[in-house]
C-alpha atoms as a PDB file:
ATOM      1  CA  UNK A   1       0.000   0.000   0.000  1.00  0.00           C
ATOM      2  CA  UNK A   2       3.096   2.303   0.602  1.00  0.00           C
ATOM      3  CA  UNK A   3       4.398   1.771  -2.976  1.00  0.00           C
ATOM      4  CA  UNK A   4       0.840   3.050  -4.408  1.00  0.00           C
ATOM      5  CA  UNK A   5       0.677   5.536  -1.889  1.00  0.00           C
ATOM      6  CA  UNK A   6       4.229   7.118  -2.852  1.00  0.00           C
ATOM      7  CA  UNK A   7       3.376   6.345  -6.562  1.00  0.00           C
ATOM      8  CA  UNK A   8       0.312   8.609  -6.410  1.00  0.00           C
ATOM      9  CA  UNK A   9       1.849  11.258  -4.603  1.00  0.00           C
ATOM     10  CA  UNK A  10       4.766  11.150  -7.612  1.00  0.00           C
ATOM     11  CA  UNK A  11       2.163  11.431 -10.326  1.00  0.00           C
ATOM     12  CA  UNK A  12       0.395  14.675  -8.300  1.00  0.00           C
ATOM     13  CA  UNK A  13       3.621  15.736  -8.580  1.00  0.00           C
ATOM     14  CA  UNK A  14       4.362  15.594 -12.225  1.00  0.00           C
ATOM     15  CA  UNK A  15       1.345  16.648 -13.082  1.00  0.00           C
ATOM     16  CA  UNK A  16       1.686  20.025 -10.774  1.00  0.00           C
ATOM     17  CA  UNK A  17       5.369  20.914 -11.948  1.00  0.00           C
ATOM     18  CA  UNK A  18       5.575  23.560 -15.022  1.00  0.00           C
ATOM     19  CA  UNK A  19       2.128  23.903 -15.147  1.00  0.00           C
ATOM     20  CA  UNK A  20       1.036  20.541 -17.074  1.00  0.00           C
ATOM     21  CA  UNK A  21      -2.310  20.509 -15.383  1.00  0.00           C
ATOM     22  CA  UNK A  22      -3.940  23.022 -13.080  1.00  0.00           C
ATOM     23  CA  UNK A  23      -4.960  22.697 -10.007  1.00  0.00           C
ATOM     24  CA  UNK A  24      -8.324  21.613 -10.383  1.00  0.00           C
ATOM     25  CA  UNK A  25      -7.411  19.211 -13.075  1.00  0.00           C
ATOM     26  CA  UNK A  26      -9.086  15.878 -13.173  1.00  0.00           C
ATOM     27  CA  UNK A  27      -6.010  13.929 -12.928  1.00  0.00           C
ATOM     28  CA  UNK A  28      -3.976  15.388 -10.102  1.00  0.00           C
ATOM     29  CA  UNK A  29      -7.665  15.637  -7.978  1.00  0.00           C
ATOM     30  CA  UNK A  30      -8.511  11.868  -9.048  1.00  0.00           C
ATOM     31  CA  UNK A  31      -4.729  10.931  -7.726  1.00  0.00           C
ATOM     32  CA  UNK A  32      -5.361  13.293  -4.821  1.00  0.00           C
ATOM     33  CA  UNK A  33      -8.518  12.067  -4.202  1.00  0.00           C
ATOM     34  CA  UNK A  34      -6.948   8.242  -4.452  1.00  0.00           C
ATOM     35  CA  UNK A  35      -3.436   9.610  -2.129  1.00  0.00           C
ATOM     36  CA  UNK A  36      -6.686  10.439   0.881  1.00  0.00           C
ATOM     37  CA  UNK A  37      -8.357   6.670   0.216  1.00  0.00           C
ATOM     38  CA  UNK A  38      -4.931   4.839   0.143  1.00  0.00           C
ATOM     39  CA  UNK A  39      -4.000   7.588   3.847  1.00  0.00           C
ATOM     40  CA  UNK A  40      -8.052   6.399   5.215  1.00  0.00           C
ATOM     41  CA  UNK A  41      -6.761   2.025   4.452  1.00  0.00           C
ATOM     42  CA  UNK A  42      -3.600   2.806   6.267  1.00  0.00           C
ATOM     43  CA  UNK A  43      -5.299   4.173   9.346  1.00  0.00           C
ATOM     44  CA  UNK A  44      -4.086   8.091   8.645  1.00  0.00           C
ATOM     45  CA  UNK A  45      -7.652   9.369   8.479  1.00  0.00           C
ATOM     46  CA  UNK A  46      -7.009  12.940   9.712  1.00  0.00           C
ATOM     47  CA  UNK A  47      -4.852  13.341   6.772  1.00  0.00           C
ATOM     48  CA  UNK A  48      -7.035  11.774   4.146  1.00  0.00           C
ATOM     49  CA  UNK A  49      -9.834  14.099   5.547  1.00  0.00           C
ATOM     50  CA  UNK A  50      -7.595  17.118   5.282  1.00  0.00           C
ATOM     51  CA  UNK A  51      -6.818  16.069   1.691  1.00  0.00           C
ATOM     52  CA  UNK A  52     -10.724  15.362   1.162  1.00  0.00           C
ATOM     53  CA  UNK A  53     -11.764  18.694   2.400  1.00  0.00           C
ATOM     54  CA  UNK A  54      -9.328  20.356   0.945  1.00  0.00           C
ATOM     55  CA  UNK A  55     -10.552  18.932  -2.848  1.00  0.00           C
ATOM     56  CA  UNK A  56     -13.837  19.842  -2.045  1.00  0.00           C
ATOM     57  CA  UNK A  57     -13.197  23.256  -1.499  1.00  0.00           C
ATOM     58  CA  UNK A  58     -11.679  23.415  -5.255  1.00  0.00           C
ATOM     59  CA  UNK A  59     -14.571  21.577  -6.569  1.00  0.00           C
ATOM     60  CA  UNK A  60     -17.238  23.765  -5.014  1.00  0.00           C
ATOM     61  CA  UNK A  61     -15.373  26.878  -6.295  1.00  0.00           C
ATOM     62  CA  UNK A  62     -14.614  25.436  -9.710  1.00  0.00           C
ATOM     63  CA  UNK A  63     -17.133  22.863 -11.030  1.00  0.00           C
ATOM     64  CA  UNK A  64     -20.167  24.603  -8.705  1.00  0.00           C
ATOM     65  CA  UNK A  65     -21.865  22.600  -5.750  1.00  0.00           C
ATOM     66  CA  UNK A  66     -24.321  20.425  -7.642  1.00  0.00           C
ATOM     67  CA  UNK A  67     -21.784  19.165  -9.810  1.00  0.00           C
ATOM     68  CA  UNK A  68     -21.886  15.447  -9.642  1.00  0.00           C
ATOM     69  CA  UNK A  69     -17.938  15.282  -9.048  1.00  0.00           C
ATOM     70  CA  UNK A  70     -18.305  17.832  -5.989  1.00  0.00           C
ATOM     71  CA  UNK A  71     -20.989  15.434  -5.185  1.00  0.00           C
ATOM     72  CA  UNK A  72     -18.251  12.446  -4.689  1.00  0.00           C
ATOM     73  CA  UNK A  73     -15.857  14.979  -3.015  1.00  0.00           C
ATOM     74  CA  UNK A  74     -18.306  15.739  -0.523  1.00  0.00           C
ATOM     75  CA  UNK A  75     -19.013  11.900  -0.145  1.00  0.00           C
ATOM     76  CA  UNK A  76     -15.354  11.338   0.155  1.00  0.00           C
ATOM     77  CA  UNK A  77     -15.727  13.989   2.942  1.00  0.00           C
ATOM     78  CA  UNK A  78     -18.060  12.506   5.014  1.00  0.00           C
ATOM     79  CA  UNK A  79     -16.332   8.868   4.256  1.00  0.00           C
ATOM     80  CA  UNK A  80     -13.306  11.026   6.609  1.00  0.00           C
ATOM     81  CA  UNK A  81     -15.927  11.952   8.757  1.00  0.00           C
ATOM     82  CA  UNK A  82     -17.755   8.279   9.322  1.00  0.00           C
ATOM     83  CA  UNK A  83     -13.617   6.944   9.825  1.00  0.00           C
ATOM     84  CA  UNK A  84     -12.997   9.540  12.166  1.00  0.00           C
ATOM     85  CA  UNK A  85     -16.654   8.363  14.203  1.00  0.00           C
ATOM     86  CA  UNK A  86     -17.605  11.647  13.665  1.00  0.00           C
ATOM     87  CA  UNK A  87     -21.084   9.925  12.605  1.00  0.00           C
ATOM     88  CA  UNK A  88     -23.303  12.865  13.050  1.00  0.00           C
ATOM     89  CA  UNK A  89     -21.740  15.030  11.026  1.00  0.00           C
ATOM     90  CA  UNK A  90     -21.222  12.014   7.974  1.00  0.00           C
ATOM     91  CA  UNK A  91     -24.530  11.654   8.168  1.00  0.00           C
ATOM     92  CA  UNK A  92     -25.667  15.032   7.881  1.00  0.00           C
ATOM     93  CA  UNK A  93     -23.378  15.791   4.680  1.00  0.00           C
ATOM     94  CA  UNK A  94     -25.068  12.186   3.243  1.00  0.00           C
ATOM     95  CA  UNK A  95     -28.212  13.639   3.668  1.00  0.00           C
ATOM     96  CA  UNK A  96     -27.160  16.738   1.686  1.00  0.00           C
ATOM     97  CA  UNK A  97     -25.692  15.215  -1.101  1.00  0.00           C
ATOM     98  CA  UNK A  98     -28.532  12.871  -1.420  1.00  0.00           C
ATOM     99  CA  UNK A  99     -30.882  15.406  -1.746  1.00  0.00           C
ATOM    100  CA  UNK A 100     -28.919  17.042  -4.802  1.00  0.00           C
ATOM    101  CA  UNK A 101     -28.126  13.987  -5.900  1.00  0.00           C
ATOM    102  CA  UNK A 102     -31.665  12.983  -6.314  1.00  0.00           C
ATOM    103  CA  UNK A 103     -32.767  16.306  -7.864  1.00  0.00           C
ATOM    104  CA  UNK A 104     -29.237  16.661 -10.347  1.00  0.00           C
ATOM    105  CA  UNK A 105     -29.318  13.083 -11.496  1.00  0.00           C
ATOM    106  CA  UNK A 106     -32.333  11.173 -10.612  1.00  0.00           C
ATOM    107  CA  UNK A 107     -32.752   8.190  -7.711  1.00  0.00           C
ATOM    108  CA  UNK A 108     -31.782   5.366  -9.412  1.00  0.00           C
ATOM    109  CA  UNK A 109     -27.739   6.658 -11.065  1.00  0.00           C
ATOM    110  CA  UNK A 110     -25.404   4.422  -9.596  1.00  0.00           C
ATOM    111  CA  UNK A 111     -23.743   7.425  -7.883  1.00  0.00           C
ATOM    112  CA  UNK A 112     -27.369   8.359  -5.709  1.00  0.00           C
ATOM    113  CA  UNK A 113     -27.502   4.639  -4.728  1.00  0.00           C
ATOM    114  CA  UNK A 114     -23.598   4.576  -3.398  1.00  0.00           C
ATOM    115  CA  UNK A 115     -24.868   8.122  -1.100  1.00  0.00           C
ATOM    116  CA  UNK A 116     -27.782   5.768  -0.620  1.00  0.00           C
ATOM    117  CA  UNK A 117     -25.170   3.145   0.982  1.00  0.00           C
ATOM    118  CA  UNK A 118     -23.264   5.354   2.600  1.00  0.00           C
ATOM    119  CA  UNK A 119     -25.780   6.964   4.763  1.00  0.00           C
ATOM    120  CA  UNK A 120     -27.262   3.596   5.482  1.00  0.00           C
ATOM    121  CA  UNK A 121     -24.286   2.565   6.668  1.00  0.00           C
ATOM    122  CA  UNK A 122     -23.746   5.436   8.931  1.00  0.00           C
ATOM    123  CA  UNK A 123     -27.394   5.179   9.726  1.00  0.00           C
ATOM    124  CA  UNK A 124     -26.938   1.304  10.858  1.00  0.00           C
ATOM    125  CA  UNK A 125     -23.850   2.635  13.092  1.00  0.00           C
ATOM    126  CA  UNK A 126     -26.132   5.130  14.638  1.00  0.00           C
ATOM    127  CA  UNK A 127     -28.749   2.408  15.446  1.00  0.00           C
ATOM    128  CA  UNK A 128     -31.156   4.404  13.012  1.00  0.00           C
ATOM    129  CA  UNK A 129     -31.806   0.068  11.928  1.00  0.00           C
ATOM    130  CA  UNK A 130     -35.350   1.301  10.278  1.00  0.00           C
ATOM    131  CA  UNK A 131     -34.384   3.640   7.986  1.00  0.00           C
ATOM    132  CA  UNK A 132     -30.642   2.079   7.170  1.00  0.00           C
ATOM    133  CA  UNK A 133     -32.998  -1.437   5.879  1.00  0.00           C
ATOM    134  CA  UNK A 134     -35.403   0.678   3.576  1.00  0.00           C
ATOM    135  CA  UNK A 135     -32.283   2.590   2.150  1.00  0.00           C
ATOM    136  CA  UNK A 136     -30.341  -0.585   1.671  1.00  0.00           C
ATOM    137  CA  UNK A 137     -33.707  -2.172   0.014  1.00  0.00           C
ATOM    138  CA  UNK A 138     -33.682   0.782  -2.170  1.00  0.00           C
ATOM    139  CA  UNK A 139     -30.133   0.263  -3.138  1.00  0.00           C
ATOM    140  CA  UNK A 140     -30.544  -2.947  -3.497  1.00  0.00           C
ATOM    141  CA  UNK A 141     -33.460  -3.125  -5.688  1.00  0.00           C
ATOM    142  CA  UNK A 142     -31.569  -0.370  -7.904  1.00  0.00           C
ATOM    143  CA  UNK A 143     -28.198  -2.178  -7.866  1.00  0.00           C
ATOM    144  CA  UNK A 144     -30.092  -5.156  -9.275  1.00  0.00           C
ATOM    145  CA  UNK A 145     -31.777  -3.490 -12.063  1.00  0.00           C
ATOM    146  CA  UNK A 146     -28.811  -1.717 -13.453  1.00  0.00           C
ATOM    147  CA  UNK A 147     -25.549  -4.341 -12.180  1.00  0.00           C
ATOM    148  CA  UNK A 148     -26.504  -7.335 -11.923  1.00  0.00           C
ATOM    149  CA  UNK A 149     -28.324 -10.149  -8.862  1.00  0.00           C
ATOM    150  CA  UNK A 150     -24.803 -11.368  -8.808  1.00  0.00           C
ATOM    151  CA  UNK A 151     -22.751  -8.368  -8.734  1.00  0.00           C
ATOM    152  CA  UNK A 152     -20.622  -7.908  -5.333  1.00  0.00           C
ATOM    153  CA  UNK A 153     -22.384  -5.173  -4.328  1.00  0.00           C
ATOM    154  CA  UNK A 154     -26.169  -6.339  -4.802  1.00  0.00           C
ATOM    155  CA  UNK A 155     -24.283  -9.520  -2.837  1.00  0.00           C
ATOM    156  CA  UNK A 156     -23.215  -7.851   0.016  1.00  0.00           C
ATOM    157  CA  UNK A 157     -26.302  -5.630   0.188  1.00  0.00           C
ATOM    158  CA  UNK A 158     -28.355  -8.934   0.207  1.00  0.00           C
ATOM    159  CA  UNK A 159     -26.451 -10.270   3.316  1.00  0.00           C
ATOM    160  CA  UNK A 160     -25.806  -6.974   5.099  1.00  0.00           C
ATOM    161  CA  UNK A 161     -29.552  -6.955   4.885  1.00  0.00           C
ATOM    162  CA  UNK A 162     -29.845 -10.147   6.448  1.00  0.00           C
ATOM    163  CA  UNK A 163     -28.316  -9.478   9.058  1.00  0.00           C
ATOM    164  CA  UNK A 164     -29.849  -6.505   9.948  1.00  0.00           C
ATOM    165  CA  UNK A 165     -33.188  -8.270  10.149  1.00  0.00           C
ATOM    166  CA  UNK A 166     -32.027 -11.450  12.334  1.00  0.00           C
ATOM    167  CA  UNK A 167     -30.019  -9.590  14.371  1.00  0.00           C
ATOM    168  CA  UNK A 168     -31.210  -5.929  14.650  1.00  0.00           C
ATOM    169  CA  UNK A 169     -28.863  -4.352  13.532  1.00  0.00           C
ATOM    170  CA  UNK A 170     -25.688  -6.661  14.383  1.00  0.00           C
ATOM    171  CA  UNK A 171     -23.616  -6.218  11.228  1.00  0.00           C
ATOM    172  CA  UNK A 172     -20.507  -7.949  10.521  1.00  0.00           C
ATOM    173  CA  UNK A 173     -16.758  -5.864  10.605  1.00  0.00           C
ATOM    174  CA  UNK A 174     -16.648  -6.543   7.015  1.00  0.00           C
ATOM    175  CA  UNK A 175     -19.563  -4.614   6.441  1.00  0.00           C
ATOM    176  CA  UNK A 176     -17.932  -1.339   7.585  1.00  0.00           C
ATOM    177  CA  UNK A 177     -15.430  -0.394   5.167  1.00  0.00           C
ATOM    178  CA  UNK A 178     -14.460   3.133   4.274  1.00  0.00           C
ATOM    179  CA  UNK A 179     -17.808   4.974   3.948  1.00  0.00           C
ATOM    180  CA  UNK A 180     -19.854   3.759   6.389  1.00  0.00           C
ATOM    181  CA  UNK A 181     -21.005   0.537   4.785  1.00  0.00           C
ATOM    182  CA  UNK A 182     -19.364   0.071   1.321  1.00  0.00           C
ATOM    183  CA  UNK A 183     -16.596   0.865   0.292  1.00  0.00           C
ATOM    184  CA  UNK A 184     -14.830   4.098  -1.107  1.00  0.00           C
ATOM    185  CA  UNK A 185     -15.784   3.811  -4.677  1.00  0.00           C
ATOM    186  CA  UNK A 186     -12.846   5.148  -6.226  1.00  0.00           C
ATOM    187  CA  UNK A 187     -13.089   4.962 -10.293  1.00  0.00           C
ATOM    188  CA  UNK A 188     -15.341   1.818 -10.210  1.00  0.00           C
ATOM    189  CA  UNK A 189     -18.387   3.272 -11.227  1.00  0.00           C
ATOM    190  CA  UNK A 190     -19.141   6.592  -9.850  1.00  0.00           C
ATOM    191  CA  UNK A 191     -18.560   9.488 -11.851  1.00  0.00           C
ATOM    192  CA  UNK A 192     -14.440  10.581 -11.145  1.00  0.00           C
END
């Protein structure tokens, strides 16, 4: 994880020096973005919220609030906020980016249903166990339309959900990744 970790921080670098991007770039925020996720798996999760909230700042001022990429920086924000326990305040920027989310895309974009899983997650670590089951039933129905029964997410949603019911609200650990429930989605499918 070091070796990505330094090789990220090498390509920021290249891509700062002499001016060959700016600094609001998509490639040097995608690798800065990536530098904070790789800091959050080893643990550092002050300084991957730092990096996080820094990004959003630039986003907000350059691409405009509703943008769906300030959408995933503020995600990644609250993502620091949910590793740093600081669930109250993850949840509350979930519920904001949801909301625009909803309204700039629609409910069922694959980016909507990963806020969707995020704040259930926090939700579930809140003991809010109603409302983190209908938004993972929600997420799972639209995972399951638009990836697949079998995909690992509409998987994982299917046994997380499981859980929930039998136990109330006992998840497993591997349930919590980064984020709250899932994990940080990176350039799988969410819009980078």
């Amino acid at each position: 994880m070091e070796t990505a970790l330094a090789m990220e921080i090498d390509f920021v670098r290249y891509c700062l020096e002499d001016g060959r991007a700016g600094r609001v770039s998509r490639m040097p925020v995608s690798a800065l973005s990536n530098i904070a996720a790789l800091q959050s798996d080893m643990g550092l999760h002050d300084e991957a919220d730092r990096i996080w909230r820094d990004i959003l700042v630039n986003e907000e001022v350059y691409s405009g609030k509703e943008n769906p990429k300030t959408l995933q920086s503020k995600r990644n924000v609250a993502i620091g906020c949910a590793n740093l326990n600081r669930l109250e305040e993850a949840e509350e920027i979930l519920r904001e980016v949801l909301e625009v989310s909803e309204r700039v895309l629609w409910r069922e974009h694959l980016d909507t249903l990963a806020t969707m899983d995020q704040l259930a997650g926090v939700l579930a670590r809140r003991h809010k166990t109603e409302e983190a089951i209908q938004l993972w039933e929600e997420c799972l129905e639209g995972w399951a339309d638009i990836l697949d029964k079998q995909h690992p997410l509409t998987m994982r949603t299917v046994q997380a959900l499981a859980r929930m019911r039998d136990d109330l609200a006992v998840l497993a650990q591997k349930d919590f990744q980064a984020g709250g429930f899932m994990f940080s989605w990176g350039c799988y499918f969410v819009s980078q």
